[in-house]
Protein backbone atom coordinates (compact mmCIF):
# COMPACT_ATOMS: atom_id res chain seq x y z
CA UNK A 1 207.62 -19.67 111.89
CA UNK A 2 208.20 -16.29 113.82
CA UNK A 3 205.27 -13.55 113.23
CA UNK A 4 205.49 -10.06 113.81
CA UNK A 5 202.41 -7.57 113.36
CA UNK A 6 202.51 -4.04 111.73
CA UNK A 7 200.73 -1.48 112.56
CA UNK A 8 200.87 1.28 110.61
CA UNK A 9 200.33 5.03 110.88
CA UNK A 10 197.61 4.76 113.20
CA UNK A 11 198.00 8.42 113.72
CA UNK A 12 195.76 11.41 114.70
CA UNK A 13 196.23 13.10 111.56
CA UNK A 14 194.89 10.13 109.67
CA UNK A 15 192.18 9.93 111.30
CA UNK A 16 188.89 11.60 111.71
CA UNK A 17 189.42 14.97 113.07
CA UNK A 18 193.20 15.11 111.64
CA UNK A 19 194.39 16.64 108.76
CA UNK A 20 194.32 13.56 106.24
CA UNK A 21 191.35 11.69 108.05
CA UNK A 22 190.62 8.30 106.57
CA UNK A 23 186.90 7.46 106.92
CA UNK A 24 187.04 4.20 110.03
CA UNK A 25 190.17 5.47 111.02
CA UNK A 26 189.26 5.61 114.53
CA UNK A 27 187.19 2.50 114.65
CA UNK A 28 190.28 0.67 113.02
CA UNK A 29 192.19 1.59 115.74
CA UNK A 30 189.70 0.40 118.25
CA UNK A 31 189.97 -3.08 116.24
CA UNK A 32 193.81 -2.95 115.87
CA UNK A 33 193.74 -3.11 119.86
CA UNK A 34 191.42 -5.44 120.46
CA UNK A 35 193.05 -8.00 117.76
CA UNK A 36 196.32 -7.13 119.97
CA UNK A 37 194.63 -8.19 123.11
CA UNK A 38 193.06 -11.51 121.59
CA UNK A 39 196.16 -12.65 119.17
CA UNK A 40 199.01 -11.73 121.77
CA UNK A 41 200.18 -15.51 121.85
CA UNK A 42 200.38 -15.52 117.50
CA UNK A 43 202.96 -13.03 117.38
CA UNK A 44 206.65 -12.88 118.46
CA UNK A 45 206.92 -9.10 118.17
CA UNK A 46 204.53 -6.48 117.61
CA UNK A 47 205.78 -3.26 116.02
CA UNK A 48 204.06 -0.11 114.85
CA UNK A 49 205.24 2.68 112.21
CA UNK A 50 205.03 6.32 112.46
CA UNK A 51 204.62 9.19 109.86
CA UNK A 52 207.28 11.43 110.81
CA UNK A 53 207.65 14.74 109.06
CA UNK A 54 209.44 17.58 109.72
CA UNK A 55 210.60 19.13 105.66
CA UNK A 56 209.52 16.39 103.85
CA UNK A 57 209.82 18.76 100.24
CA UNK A 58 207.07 18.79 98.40
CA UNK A 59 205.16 16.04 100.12
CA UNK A 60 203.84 18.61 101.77
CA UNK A 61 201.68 21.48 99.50
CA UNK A 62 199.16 23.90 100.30
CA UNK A 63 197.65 22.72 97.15
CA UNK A 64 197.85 19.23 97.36
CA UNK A 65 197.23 16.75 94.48
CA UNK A 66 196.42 13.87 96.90
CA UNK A 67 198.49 12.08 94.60
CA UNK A 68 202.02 12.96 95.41
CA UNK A 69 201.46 15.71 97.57
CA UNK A 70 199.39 16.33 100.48
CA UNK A 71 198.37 18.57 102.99
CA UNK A 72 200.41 19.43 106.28
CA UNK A 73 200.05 16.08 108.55
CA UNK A 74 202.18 14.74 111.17
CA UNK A 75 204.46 17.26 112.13
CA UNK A 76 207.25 15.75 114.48
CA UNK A 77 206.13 16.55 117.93
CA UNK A 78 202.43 17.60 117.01
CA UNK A 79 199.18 15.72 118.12
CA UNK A 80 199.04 14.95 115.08
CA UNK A 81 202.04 12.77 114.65
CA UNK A 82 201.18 10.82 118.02
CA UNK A 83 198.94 7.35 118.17
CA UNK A 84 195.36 7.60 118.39
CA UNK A 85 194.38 6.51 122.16
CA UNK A 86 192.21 3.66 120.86
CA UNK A 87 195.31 1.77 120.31
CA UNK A 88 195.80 1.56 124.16
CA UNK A 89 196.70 -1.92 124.94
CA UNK A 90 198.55 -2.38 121.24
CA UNK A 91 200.94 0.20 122.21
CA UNK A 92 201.37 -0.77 125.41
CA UNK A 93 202.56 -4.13 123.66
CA UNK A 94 204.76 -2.49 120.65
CA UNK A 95 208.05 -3.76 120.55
CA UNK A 96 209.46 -0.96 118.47
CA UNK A 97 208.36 2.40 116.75
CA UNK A 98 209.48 2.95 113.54
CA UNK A 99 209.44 6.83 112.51
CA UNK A 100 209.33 7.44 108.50
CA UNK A 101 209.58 10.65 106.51
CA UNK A 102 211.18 13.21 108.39
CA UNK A 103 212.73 14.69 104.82
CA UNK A 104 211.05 12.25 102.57
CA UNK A 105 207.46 11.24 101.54
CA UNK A 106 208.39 8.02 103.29
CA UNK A 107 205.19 5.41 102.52
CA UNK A 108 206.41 2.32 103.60
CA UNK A 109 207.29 1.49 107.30
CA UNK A 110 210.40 -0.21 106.01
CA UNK A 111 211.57 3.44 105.26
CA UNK A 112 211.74 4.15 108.47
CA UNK A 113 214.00 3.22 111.87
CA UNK A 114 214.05 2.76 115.49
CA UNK A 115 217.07 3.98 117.94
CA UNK A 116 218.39 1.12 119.32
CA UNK A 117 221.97 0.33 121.52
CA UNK A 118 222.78 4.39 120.34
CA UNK A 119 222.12 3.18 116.62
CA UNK A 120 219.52 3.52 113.93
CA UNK A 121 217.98 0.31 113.19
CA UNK A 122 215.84 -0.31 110.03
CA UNK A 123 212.65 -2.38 109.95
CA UNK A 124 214.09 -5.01 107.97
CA UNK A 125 216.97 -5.49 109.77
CA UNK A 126 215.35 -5.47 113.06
CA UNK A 127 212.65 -8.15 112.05
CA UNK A 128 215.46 -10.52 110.52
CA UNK A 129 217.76 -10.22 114.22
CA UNK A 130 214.28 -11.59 115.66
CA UNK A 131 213.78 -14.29 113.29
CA UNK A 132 211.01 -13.14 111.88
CA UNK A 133 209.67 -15.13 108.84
CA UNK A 134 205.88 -13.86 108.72
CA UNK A 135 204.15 -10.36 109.47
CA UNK A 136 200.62 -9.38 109.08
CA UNK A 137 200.27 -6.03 108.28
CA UNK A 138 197.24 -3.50 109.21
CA UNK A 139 196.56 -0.01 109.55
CA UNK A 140 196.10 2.89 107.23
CA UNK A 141 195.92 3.31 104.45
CA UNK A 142 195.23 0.34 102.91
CA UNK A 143 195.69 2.09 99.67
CA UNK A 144 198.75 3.85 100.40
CA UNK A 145 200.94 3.41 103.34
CA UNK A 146 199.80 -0.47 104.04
CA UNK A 147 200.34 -0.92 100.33
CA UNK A 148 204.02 0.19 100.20
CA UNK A 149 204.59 -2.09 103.63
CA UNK A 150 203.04 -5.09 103.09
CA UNK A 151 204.78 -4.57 99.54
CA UNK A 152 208.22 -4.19 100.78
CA UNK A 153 207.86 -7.12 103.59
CA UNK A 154 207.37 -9.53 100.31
CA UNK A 155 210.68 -8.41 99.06
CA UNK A 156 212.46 -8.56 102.20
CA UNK A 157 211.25 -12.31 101.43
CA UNK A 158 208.83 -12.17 104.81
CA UNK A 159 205.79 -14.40 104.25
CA UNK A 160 203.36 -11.17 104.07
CA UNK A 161 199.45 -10.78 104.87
CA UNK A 162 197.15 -7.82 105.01
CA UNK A 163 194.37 -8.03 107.53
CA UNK A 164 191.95 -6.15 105.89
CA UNK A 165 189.42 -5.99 108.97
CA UNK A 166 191.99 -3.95 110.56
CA UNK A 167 192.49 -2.15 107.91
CA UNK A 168 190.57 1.39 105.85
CA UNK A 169 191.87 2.75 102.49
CA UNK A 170 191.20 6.46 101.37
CA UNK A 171 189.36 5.99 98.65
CA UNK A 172 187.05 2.37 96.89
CA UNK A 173 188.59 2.47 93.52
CA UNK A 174 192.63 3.18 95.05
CA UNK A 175 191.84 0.51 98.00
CA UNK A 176 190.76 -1.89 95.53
CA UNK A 177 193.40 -1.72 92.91
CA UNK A 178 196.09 -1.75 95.59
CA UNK A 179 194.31 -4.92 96.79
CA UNK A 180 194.80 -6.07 93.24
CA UNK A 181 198.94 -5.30 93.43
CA UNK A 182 198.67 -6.63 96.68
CA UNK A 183 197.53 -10.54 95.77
CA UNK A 184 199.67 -9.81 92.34
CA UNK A 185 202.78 -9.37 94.36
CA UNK A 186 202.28 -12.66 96.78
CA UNK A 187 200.75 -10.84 99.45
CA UNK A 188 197.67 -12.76 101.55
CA UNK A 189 194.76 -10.79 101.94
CA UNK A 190 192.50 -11.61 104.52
């Protein structure tokens, strides 16, 4: 069968030193590009998603809940909205960028599209003109934006795993019960 890897949001802002850091976040990047460099052959396409916000509503709060609303993080065309340089090779060797949120909360990378041939192209969509049967899925959050992805690639009827290695989650007890949803849902969590 066809694979395609994930990455998602590997982002400034979601990482240490950004606005919504996730603890690892660098050091999953760091992974994310080795694994890249290592795995090339497994995978047919490699694609990466992209918090993309420019009035997302009330995703956005200068009193967040960190439940449905959070603070200010990545702002179209801020550092904080671009890949962390660890990635190097992996985004030398993305296929496609998939941009999410720009007027929506936007958690899953199947929310979002690529430009391609003049048109927007959705995730799902683009992986099924591939023949893609299988993704693994990695990135941040696990507890959050992974979550919603790997959770969406299952019923798009892809054959779905999480690599958790390449992986952090926000918080123990959220990472944990999303694992939980994950496994419940048919997801393979390795």
């Amino acid at each position: 069968m066809r694979r395609a890897l994930i990455i998602v949001d590997v982002q400034h802002d979601f990482c240490e030193g950004g606005s919504l850091p996730v603890t690892g976040g660098i050091e999953v990047a760091t992974r994310i590009s080795e694994h890249v460099v290592t795995a090339s052959e497994d995978y047919a396409a490699v694609v990466a998603t992209a918090d993309w916000h420019e009035d997302p509503g009330a995703h956005w709060s200068s009193e967040p809940d960190f439940v449905r609303s959070w603070p200010v993080h990545c702002a179209v065309g801020t550092l904080g909205a671009a890949f962390r340089p660890e990635l190097g090779p992996a985004v030398d060797r993305v296929d496609a960028v998939f941009r999410k949120g720009e007027h929506a909360a936007a958690y899953s990378g199947f929310e979002g599209t690529t430009e391609e041939d003049g048109e927007q192209v959705g995730l799902a969509e683009w992986l099924h003109e591939r023949g893609i049967r299988e993704v693994d899925v990695v990135g941040l959050a696990t507890d959050h934006c992974v979550r919603a992805t790997a959770l969406d690639a299952v019923s798009h009827g892809l054959a779905t795993t999480v690599l958790l290695d390449l992986c952090a989650g926000v918080a123990p007890d959220t990472t944990e019960a999303a694992i939980v949803q994950l496994r419940a849902a048919g997801v393979s969590v390795a």
